[in-house]
C-alpha atoms as a PDB file:
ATOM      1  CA  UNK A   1     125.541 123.635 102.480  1.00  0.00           C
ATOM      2  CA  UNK A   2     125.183 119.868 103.931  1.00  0.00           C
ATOM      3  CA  UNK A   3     127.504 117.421 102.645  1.00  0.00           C
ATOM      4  CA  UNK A   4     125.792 115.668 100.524  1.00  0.00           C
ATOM      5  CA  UNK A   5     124.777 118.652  98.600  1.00  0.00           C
ATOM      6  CA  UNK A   6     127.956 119.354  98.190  1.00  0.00           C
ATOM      7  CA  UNK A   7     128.643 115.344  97.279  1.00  0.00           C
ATOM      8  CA  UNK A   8     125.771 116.340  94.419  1.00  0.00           C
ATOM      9  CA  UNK A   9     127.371 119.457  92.964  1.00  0.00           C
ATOM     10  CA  UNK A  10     130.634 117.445  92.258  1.00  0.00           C
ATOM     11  CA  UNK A  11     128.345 114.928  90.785  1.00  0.00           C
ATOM     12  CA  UNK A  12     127.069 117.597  88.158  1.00  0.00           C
ATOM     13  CA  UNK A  13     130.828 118.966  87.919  1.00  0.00           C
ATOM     14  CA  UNK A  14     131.952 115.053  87.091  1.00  0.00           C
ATOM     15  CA  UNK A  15     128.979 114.477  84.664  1.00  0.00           C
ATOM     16  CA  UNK A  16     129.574 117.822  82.728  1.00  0.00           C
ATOM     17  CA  UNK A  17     133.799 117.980  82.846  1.00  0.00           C
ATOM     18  CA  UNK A  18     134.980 114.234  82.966  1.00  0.00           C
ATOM     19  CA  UNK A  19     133.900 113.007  79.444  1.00  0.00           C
ATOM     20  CA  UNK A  20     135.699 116.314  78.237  1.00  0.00           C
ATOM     21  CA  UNK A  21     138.959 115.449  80.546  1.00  0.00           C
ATOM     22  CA  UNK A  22     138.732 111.647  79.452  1.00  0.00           C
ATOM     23  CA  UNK A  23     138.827 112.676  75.765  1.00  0.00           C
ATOM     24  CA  UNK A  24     141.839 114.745  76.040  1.00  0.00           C
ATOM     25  CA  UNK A  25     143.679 112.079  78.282  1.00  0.00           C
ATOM     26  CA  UNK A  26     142.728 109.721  75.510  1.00  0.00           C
ATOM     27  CA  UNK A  27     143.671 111.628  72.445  1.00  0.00           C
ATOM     28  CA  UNK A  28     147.201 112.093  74.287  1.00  0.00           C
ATOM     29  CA  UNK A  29     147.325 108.507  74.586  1.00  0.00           C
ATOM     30  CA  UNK A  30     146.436 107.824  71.143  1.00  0.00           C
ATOM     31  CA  UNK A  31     148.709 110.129  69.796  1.00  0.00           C
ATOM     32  CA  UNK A  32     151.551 108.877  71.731  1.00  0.00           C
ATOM     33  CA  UNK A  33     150.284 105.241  69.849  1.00  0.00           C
ATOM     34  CA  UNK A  34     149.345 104.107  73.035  1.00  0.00           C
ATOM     35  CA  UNK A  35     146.403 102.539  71.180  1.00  0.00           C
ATOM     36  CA  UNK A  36     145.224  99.712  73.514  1.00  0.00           C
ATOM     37  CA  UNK A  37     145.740 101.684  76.477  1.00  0.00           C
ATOM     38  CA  UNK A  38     144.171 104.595  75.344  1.00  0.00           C
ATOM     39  CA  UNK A  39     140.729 102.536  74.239  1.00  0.00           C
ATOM     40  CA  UNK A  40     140.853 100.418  77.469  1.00  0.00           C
ATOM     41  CA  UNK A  41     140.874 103.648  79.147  1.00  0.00           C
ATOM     42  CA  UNK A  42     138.342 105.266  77.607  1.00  0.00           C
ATOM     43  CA  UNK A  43     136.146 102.065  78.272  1.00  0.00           C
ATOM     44  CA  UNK A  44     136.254 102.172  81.523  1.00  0.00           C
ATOM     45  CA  UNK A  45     135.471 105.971  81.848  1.00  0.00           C
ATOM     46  CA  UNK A  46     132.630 105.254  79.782  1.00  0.00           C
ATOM     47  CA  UNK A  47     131.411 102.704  82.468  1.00  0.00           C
ATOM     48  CA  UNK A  48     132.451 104.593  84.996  1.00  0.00           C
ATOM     49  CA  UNK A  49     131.049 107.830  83.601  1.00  0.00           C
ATOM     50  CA  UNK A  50     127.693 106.181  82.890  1.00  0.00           C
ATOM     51  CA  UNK A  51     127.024 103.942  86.147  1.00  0.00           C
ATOM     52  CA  UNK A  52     127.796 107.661  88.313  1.00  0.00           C
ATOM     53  CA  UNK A  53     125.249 110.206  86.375  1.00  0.00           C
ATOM     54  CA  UNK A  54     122.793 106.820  86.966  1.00  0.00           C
ATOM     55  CA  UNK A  55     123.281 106.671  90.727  1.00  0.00           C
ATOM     56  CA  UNK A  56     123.567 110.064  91.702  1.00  0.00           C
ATOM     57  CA  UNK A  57     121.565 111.867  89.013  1.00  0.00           C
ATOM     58  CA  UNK A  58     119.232 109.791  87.181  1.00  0.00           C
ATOM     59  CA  UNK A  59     117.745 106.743  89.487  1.00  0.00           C
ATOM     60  CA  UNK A  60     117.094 108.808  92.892  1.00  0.00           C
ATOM     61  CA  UNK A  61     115.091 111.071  90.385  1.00  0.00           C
ATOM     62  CA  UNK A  62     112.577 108.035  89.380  1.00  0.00           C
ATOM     63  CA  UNK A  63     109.735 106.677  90.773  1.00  0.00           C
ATOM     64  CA  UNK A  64     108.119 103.209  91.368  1.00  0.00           C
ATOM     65  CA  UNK A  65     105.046 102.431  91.371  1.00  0.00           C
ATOM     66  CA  UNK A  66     105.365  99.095  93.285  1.00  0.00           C
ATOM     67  CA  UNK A  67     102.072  96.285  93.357  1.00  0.00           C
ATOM     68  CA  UNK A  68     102.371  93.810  96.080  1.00  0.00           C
ATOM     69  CA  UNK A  69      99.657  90.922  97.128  1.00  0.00           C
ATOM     70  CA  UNK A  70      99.669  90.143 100.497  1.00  0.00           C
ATOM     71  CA  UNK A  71      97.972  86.983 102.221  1.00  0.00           C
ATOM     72  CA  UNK A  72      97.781  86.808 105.276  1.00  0.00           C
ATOM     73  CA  UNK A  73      95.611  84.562 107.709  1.00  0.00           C
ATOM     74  CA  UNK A  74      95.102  86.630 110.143  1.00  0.00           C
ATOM     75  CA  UNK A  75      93.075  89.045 107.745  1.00  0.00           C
ATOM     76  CA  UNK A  76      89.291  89.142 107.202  1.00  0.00           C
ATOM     77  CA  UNK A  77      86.541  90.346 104.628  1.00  0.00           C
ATOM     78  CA  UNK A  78      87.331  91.939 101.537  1.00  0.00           C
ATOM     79  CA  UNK A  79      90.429  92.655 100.454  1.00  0.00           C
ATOM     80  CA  UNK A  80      92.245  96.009 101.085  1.00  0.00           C
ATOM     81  CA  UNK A  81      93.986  98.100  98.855  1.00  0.00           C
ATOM     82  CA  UNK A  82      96.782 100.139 101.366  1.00  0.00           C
ATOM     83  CA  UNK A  83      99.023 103.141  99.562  1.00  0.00           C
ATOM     84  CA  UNK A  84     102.584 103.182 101.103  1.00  0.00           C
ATOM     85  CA  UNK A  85     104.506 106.431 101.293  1.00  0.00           C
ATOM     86  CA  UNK A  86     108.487 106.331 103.252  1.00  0.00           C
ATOM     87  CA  UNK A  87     111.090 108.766 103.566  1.00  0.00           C
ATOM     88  CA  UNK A  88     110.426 111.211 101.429  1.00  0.00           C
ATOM     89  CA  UNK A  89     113.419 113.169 103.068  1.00  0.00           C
ATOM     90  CA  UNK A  90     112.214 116.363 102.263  1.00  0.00           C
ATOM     91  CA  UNK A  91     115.315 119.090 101.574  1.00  0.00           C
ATOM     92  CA  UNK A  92     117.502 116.284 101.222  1.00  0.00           C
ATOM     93  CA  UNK A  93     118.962 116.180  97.838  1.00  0.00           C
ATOM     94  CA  UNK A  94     116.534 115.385  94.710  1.00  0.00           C
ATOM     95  CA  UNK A  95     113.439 115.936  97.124  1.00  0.00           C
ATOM     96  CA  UNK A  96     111.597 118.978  97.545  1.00  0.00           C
ATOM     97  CA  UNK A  97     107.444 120.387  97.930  1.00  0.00           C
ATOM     98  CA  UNK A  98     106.926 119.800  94.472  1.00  0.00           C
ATOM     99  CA  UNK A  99     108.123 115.988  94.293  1.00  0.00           C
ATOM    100  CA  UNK A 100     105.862 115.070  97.158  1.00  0.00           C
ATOM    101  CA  UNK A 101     103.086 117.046  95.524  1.00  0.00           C
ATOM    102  CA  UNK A 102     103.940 114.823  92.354  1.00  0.00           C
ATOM    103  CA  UNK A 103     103.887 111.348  94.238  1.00  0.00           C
ATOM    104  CA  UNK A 104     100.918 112.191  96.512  1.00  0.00           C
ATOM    105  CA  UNK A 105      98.859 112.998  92.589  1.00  0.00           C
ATOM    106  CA  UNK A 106     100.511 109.993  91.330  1.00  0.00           C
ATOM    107  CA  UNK A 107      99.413 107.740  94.617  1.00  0.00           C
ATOM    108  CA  UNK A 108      95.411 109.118  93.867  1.00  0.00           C
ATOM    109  CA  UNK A 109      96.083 107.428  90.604  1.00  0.00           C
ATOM    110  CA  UNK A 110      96.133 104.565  91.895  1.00  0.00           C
ATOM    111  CA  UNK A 111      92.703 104.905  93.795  1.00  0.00           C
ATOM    112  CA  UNK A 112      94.113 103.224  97.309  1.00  0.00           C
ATOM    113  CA  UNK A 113      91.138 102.558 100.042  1.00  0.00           C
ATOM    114  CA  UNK A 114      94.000 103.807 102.945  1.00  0.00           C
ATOM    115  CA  UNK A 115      97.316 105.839 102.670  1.00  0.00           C
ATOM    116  CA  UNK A 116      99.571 105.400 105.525  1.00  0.00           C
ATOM    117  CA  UNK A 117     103.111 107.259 105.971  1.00  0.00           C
ATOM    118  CA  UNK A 118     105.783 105.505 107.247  1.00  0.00           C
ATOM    119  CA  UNK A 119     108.112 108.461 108.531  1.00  0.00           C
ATOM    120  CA  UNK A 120     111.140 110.213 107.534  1.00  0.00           C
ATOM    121  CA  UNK A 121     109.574 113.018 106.636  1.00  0.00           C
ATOM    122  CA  UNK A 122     112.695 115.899 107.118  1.00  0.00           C
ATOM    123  CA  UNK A 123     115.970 115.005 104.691  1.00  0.00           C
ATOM    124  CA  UNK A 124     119.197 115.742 106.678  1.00  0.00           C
ATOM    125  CA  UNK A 125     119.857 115.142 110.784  1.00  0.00           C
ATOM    126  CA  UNK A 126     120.441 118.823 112.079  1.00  0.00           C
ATOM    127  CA  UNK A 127     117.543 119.808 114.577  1.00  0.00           C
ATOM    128  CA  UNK A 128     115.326 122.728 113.682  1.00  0.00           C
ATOM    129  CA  UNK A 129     117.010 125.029 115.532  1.00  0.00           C
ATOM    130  CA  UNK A 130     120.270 124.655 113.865  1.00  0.00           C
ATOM    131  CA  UNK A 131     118.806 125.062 110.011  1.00  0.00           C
ATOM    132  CA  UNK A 132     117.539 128.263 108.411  1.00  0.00           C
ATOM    133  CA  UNK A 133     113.973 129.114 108.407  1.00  0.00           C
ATOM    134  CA  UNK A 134     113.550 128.660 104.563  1.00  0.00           C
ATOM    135  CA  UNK A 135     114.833 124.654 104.957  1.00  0.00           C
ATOM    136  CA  UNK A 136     113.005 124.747 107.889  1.00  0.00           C
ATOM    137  CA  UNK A 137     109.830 125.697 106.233  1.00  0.00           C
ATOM    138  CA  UNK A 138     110.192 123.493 103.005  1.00  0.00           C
ATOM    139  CA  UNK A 139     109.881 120.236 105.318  1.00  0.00           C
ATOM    140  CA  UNK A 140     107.234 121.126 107.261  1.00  0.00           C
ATOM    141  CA  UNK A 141     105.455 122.346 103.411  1.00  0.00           C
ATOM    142  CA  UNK A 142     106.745 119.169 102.500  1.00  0.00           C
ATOM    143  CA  UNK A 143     104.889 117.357 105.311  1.00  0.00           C
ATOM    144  CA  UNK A 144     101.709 119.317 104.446  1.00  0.00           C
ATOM    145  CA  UNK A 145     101.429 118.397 100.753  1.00  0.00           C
ATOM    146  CA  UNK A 146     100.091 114.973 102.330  1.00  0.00           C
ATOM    147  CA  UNK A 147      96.672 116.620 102.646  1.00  0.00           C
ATOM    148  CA  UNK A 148      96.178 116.234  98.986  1.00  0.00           C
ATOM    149  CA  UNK A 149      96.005 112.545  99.590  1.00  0.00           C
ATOM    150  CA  UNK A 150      92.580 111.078  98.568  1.00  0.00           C
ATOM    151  CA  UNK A 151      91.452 107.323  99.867  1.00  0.00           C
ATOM    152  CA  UNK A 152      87.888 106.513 101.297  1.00  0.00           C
ATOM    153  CA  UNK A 153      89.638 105.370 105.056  1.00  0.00           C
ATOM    154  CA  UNK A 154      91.736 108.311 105.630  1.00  0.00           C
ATOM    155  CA  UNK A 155      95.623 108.620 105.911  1.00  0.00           C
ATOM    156  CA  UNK A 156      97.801 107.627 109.190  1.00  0.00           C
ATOM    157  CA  UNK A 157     100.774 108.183 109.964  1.00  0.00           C
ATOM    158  CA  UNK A 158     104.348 106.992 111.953  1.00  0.00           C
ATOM    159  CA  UNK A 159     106.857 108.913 112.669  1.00  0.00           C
ATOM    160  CA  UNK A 160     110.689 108.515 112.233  1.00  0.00           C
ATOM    161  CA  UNK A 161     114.352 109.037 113.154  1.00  0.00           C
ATOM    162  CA  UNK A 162     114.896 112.146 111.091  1.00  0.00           C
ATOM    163  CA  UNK A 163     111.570 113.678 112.329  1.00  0.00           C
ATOM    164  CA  UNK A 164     113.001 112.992 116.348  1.00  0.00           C
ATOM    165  CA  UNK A 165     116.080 114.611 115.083  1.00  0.00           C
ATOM    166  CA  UNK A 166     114.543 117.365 113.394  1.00  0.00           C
ATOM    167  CA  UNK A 167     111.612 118.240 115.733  1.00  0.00           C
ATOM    168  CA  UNK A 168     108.725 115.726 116.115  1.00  0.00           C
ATOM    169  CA  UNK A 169     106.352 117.871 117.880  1.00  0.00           C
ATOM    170  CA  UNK A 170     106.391 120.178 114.709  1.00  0.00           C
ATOM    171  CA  UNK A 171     106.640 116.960 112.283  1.00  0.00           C
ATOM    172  CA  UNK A 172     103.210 116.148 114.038  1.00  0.00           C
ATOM    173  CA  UNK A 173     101.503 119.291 114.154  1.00  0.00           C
ATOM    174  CA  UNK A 174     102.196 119.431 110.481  1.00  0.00           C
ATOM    175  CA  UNK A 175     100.809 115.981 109.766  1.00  0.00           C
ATOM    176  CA  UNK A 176      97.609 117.023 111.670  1.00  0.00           C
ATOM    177  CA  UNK A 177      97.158 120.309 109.525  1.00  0.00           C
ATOM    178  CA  UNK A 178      97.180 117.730 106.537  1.00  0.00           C
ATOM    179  CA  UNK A 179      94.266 115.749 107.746  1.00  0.00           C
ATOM    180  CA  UNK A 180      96.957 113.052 108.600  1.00  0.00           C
ATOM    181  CA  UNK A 181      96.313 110.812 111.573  1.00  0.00           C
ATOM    182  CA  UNK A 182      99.355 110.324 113.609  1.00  0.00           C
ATOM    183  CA  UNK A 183      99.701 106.767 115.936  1.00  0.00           C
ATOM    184  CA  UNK A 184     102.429 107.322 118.525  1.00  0.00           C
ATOM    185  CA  UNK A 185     102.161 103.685 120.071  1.00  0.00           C
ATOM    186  CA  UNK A 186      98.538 103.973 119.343  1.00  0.00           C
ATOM    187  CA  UNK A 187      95.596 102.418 117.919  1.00  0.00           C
ATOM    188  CA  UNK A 188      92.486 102.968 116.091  1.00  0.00           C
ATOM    189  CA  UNK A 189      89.584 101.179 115.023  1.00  0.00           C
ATOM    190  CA  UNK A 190      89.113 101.827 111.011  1.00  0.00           C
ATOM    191  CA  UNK A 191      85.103 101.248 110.266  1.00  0.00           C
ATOM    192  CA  UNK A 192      84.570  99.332 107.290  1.00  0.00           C
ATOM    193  CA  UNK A 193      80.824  98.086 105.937  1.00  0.00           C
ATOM    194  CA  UNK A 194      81.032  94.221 107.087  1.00  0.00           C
ATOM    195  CA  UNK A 195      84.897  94.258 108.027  1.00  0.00           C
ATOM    196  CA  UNK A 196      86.113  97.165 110.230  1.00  0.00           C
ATOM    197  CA  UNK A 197      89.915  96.624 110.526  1.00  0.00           C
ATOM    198  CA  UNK A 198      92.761  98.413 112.954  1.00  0.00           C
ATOM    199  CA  UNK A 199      95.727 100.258 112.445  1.00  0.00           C
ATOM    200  CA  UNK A 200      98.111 100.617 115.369  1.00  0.00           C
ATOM    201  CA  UNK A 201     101.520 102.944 114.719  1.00  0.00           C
ATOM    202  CA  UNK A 202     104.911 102.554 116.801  1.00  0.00           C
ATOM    203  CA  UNK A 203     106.644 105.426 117.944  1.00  0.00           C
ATOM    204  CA  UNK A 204     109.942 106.030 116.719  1.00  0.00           C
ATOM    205  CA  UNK A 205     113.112 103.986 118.275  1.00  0.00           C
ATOM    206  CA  UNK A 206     114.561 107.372 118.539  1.00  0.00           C
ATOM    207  CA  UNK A 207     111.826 109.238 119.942  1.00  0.00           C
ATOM    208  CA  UNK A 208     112.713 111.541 123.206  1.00  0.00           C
ATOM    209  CA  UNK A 209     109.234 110.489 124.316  1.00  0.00           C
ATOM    210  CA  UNK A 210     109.024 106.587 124.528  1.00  0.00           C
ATOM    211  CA  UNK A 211     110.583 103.492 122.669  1.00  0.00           C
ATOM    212  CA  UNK A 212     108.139 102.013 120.487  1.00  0.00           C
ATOM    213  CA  UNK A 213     105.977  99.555 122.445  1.00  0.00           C
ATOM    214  CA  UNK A 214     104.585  97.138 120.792  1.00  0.00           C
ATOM    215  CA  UNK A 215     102.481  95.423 123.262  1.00  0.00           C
ATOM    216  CA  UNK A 216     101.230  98.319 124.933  1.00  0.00           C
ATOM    217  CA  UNK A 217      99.658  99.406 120.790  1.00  0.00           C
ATOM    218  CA  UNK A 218      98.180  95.864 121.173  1.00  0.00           C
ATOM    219  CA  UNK A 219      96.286  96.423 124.201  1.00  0.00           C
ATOM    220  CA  UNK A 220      94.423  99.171 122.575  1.00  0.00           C
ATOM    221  CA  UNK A 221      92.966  96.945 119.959  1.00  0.00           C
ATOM    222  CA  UNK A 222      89.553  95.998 121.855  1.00  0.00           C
ATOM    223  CA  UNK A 223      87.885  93.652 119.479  1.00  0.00           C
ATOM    224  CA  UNK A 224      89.129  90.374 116.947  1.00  0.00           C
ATOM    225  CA  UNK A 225      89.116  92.666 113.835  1.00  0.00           C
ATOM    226  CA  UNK A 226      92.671  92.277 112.063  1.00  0.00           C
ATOM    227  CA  UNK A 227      95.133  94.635 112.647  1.00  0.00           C
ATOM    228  CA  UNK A 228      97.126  96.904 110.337  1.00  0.00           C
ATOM    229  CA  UNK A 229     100.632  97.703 112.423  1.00  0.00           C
ATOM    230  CA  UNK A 230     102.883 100.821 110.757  1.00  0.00           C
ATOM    231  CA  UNK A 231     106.346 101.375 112.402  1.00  0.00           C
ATOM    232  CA  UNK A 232     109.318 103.193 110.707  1.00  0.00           C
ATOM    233  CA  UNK A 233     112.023 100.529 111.532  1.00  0.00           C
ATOM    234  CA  UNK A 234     111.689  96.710 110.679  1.00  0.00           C
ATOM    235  CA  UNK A 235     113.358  96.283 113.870  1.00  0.00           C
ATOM    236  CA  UNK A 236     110.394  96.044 116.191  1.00  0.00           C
ATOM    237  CA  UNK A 237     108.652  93.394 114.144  1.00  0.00           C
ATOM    238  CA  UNK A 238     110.267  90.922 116.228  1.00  0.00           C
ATOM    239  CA  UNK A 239     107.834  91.546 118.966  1.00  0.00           C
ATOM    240  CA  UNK A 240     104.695  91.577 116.751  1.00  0.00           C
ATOM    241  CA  UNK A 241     102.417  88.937 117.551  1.00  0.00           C
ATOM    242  CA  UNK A 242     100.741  86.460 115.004  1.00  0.00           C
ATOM    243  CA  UNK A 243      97.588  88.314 115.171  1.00  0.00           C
ATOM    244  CA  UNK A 244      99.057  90.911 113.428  1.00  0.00           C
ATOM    245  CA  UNK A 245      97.721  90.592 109.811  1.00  0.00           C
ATOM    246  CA  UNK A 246     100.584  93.238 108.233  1.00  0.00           C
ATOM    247  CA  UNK A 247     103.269  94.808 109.018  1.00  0.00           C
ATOM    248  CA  UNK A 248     104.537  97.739 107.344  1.00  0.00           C
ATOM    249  CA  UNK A 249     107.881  99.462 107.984  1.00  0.00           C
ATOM    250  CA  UNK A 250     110.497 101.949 105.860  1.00  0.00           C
ATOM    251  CA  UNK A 251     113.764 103.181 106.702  1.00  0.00           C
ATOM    252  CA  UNK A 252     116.065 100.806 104.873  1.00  0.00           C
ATOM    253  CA  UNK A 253     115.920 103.154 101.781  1.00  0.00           C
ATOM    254  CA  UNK A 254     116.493  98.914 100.222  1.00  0.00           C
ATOM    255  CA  UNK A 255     120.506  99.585 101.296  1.00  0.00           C
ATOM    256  CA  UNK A 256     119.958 102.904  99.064  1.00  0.00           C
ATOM    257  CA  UNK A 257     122.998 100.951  97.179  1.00  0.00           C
ATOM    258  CA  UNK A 258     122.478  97.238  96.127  1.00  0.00           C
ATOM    259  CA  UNK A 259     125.338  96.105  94.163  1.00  0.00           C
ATOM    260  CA  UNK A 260     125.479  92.651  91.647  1.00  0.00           C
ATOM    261  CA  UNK A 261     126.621  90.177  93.266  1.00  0.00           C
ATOM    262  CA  UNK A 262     127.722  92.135  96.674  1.00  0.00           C
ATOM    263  CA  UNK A 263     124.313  92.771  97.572  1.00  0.00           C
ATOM    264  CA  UNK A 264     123.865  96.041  99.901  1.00  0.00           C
ATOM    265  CA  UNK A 265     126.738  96.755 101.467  1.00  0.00           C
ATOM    266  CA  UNK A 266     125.390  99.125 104.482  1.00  0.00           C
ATOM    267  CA  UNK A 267     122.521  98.474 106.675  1.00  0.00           C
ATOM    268  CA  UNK A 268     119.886 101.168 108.367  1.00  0.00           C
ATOM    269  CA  UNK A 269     119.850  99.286 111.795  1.00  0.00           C
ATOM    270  CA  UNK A 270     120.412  95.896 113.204  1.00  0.00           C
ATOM    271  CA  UNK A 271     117.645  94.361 111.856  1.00  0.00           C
ATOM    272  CA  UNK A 272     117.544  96.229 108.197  1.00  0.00           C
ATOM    273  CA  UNK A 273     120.448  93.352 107.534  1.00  0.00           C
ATOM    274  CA  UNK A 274     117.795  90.527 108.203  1.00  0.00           C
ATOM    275  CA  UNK A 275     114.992  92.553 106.632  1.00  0.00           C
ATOM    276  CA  UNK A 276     116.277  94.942 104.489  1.00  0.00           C
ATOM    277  CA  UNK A 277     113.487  95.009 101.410  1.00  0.00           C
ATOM    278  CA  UNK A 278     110.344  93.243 100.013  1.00  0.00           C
ATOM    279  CA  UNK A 279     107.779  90.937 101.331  1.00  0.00           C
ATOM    280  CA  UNK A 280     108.980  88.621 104.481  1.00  0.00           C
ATOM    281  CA  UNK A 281     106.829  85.577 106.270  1.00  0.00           C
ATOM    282  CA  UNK A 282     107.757  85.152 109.641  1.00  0.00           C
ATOM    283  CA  UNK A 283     106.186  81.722 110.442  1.00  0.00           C
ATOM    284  CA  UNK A 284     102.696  83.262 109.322  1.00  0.00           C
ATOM    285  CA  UNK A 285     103.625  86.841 110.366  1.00  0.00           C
ATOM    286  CA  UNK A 286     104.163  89.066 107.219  1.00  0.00           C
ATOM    287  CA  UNK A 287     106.257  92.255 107.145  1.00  0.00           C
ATOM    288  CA  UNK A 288     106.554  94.208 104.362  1.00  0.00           C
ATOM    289  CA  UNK A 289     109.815  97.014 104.159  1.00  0.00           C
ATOM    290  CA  UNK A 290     109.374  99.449 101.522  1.00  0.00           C
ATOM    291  CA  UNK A 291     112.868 101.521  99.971  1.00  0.00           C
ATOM    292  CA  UNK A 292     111.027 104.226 100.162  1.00  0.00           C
ATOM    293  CA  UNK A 293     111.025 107.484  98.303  1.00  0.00           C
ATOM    294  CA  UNK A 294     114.409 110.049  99.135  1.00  0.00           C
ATOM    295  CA  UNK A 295     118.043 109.510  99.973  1.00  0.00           C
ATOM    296  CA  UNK A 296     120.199 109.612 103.177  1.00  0.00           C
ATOM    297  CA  UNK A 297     123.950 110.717 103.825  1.00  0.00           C
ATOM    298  CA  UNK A 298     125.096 110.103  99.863  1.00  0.00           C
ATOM    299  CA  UNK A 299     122.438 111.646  97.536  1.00  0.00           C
ATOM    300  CA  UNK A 300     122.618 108.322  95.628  1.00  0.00           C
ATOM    301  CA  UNK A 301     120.635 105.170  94.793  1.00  0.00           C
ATOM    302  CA  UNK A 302     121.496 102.450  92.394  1.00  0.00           C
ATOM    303  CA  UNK A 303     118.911  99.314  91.646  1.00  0.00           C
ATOM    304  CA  UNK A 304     116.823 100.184  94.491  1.00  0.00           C
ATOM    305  CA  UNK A 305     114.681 102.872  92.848  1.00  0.00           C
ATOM    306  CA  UNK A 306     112.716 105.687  94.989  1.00  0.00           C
ATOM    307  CA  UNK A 307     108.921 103.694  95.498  1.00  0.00           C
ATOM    308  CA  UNK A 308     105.381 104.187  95.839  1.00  0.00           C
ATOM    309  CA  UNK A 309     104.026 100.769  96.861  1.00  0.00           C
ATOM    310  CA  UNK A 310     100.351  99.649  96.911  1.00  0.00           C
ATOM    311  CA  UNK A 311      99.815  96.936  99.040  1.00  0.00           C
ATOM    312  CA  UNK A 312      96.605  94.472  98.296  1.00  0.00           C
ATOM    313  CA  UNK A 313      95.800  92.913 101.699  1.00  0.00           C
ATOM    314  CA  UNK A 314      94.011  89.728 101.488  1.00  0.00           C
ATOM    315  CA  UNK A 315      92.758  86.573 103.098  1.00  0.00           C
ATOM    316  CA  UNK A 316      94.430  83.376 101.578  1.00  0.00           C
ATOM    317  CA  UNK A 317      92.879  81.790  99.164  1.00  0.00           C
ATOM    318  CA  UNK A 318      90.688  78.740  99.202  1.00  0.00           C
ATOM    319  CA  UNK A 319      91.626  75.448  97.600  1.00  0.00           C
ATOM    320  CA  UNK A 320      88.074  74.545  95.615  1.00  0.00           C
ATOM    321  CA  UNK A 321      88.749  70.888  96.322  1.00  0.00           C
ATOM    322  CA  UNK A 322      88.875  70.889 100.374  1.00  0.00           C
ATOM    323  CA  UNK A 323      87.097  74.288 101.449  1.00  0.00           C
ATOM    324  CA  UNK A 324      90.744  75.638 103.312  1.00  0.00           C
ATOM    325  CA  UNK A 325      93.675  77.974 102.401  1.00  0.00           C
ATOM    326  CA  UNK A 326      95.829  76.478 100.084  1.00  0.00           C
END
């Protein structure tokens, strides 16, 4: 059993024994005519008590359907409607076939004209060959349940650090039996009636094949239709040029823990600190880091909720008065 399994079955042992263990502490205390002692204790188990089943139990159960406008200037034509699916961390605690089934039903809802998949598709970080067929086999079914997606443009695909961990050859092979187009620091030209658009996907910063290359995407892109650009890790968004009209990157689970007041007190990678969640404008360039759907290392997540996201891509508006973007 991986540790944070383990982390979860003392979560269900906590939730089921410690309000039974508090009330006998307390009753001591009370007896004893500890009075004030014995309520201020039995306050703070209650908060403590509560505030644990949420994070560990409860929130990384939910989902999010997120709504997002983007404008962006370098974008043309009619606006797009873009489903956004990260880290669903299959066999990692609270994920398994049936969730991603759920969200993939729950993302048709929503009627997107594109799906893309942001990576992190295998939950823990042992390679294949060290995990037992049966896990083995749940991620890649995991990875397949993507074929029920439904959007008129298709679904593409990134891959990310748990996939190069796991086995990224397989990861792949399994996106491609769900109908799933995979970009490995490549780019494809999306036809669209009156405004054909690109999509370009980074390889992983962990990939045993290449570092994402961002330029080298960019050269692929052979016409002045916008661009779509998918990479797991904010991180390579500093190379993006300003023709990029979106990009869209996971990994940063939102901190997975975002506390009042102390904010999110770990960070995914150097630039998860800078860019860690929500809608950024860099000068004109927009970025957009989703939380995602599963959990990593602690099977927990407190006020950053497991997300869908819909992203509506658009050109900025036009102020009536002068003819330009306002």
């Amino acid at each position: 059993m991986t540790g944070s399994g383990m982390v979860l079955i003392l979560a269900w042992t906590g939730a089921i024994l410690g309000p039974i263990v508090c009330i006998l502490l307390i009753r001591r205390l009370l007896r004893d005519r500890r009075i004030f002692l014995g309520w201020t204790l039995a306050g703070l188990a209650a908060v403590g008590w509560s505030l644990g089943v949420w994070a560990f139990l409860v929130e990384p159960a939910t989902l999010t359907v997120r709504h997002v406008t983007v404008e962006s200037a370098a974008w043309s034509g009619p606006p797009l409607r873009i489903g956004v699916i990260s880290d669903t961390h299959v066999a990692a605690p609270h994920t398994d076939v049936e969730r991603v089934r759920r969200l993939v039903a729950r993302m048709n809802s929503e009627h997107p004209d594109v799906v893309v998949l942001l990576g992190d598709y295998a939950g823990g970080h042992e390679p294949a060959t060290r995990r037992a067929r049966p896990e083995q086999s749940e991620i890649l079914q995991g990875v397949e349940a993507f074929a029920g997606l439904r959007s008129p443009f298709g679904t593409y695909g990134v891959l990310g650090n748990h996939d190069s961990w796991f086995d990224d050859a397989a990861i792949a092979a399994a996106l491609r039996r769900a109908d799933v187009t995979v970009l490995d620091n490549t780019a494809r030209s999306v036809a669209r009636p009156g405004s054909g658009f690109w999509i370009g996907g980074l390889a992983d910063m962990h990939s045993p094949r290449e570092p994402p290359l961002v330029a080298a995407t960019m050269e692929q892109v052979t016409d002045a239709s916008p661009v779509i650009l998918l990479t797991h890790w904010p991180d390579p968004f500093v190379e993006v040029p300003g023709r990029v009209a979106l990009t869209l990157a996971g990994h940063t689970h939102c901190g997975q823990v975002n506390l009042p007041v102390l904010g999110r007190l770990v960070h995914a990678s150097r630039m998860s600190e800078r860019w860690p969640c929500g809608l950024y404008d860099e000068g004109g360039r927009r970025l957009f880091v989703t939380g995602g759907v599963g959990v990593s290392i602690l099977p927990v997540r407190f006020r950053a909720p497991p997300e869908i996201v819909v992203v509506t891509l658009r050109a900025p508006a036009l102020d009536p008065r002068v003819g330009r973007p306002r």
